[in-house]
Every structure is written in structure tokens, then in C-alpha cells.
C-alpha atoms as a PDB file:
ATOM      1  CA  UNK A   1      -7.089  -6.358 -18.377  1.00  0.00           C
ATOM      2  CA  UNK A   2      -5.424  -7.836 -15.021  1.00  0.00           C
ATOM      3  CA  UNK A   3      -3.404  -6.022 -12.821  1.00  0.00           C
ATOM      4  CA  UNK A   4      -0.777  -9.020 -13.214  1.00  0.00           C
ATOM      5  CA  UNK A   5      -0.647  -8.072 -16.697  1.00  0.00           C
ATOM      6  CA  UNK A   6       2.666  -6.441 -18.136  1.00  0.00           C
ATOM      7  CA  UNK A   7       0.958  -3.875 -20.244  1.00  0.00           C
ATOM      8  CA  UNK A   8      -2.016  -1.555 -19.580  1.00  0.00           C
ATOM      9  CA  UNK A   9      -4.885  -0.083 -21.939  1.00  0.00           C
ATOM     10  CA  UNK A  10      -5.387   3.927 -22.988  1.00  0.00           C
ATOM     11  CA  UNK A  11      -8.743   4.224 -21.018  1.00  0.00           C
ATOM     12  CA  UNK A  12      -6.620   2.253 -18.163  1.00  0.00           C
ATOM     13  CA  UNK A  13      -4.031   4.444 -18.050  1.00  0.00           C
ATOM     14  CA  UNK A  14      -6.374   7.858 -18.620  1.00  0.00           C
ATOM     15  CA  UNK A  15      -8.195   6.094 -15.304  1.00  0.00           C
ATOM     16  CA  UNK A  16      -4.762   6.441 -13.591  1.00  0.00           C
ATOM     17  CA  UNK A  17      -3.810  10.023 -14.135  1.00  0.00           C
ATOM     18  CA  UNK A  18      -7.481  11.403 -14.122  1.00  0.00           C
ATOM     19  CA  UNK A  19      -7.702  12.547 -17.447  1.00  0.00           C
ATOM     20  CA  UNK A  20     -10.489  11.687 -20.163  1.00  0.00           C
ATOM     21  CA  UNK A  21      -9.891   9.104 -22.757  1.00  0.00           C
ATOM     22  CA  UNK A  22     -10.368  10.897 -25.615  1.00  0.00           C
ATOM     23  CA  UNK A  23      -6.994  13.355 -24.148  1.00  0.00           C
ATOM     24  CA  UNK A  24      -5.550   9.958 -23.606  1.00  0.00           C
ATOM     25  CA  UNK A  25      -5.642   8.576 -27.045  1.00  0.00           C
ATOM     26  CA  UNK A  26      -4.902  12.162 -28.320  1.00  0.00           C
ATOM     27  CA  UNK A  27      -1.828  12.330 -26.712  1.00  0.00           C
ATOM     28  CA  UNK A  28      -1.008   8.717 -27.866  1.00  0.00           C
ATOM     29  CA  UNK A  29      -1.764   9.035 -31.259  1.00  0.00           C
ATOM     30  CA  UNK A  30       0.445  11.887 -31.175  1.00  0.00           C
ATOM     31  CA  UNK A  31       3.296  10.532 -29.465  1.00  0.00           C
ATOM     32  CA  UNK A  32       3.162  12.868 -26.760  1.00  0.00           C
ATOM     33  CA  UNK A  33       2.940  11.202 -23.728  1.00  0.00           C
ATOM     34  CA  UNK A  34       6.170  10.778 -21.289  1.00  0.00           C
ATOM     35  CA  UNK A  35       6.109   7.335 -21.844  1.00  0.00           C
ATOM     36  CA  UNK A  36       6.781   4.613 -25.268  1.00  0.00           C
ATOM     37  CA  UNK A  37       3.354   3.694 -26.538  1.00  0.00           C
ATOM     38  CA  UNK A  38       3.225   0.270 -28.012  1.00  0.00           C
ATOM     39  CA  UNK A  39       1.132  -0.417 -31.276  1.00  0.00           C
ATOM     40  CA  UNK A  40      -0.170  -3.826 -31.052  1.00  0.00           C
ATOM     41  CA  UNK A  41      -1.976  -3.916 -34.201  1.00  0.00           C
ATOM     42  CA  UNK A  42      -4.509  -1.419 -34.233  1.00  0.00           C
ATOM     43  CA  UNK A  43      -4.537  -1.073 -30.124  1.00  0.00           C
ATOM     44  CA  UNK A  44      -2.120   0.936 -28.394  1.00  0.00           C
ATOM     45  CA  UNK A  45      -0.871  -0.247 -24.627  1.00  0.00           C
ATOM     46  CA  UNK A  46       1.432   0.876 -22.386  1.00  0.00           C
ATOM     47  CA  UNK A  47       4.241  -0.714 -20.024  1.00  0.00           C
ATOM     48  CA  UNK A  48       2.489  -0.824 -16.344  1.00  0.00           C
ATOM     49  CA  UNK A  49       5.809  -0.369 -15.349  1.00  0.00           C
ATOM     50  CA  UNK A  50       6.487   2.226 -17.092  1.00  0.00           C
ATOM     51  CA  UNK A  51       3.419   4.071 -16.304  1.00  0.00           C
ATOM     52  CA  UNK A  52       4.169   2.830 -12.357  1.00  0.00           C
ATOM     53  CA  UNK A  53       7.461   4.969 -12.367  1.00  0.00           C
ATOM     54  CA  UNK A  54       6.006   7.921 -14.209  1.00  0.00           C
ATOM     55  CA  UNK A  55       3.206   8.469 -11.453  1.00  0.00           C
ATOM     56  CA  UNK A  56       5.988   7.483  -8.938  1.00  0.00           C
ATOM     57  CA  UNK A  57       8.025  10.506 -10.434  1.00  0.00           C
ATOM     58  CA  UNK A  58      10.668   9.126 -11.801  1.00  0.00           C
ATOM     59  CA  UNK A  59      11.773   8.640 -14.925  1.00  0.00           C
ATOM     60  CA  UNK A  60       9.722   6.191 -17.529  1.00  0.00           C
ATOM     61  CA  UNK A  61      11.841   4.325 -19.248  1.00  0.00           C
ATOM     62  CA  UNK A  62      14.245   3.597 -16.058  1.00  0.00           C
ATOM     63  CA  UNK A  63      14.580  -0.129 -14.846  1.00  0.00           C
ATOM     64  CA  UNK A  64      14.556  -0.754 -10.854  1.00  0.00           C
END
């Protein structure tokens, strides 16, 4: 997936915080990560933007 793009993968966003994928889709599948996951038929992705504020520390649902 592009960077341009407005939503990011699991293994994308387990590449980002340095964990495994198989924690990442754990956590997704059980709706435990900080952020919404979005179901997109059978894949799950996540807002880059979303995911941007969380690693910047804030808060990841805000809008800047």
C-alpha cells in the first residue's frame, strides 16, 4: 500500500511499532488496540492518521 494512502495494513502497522504480526492481528481481532480498526470485508486497516498521532503520543482519534 502507498504512503499517500489514507489507510494502512496490520503487518504495516505491526512494521511501525515493532511488534510481530501475528500480536498485531491478535490485538485487532480483539479490539484491543488504542486505535478504531476498520473491517473492510474480511481485511482489517487502520487510519494512517490515526496511527500517525498514536506514535506521535497523542491521542488517536483527535483531528489536527
Amino acid at each position: 500500500m502507498s504512503a499517500d494512502s489514507l489507510v494502512m495494513s496490520i503487518p504495516e502497522f505491526a512494521h511501525a511499532c515493532s511488534i510481530s504480526r501475528g500480536l498485531a492481528y491478535k490485538l485487532a481481532r480483539e479490539n484491543k488496540l488504542p486505535i478504531p480498526v476498520i473491517q473492510l470485508g474480511r481485511r482489517l486497516v487502520l487510519s494512517r492518521r490515526a496511527v500517525k498521532a498514536l506514535l506521535d503520543g497523542k491521542k488517536g482519534t483527535e483531528d489536527d
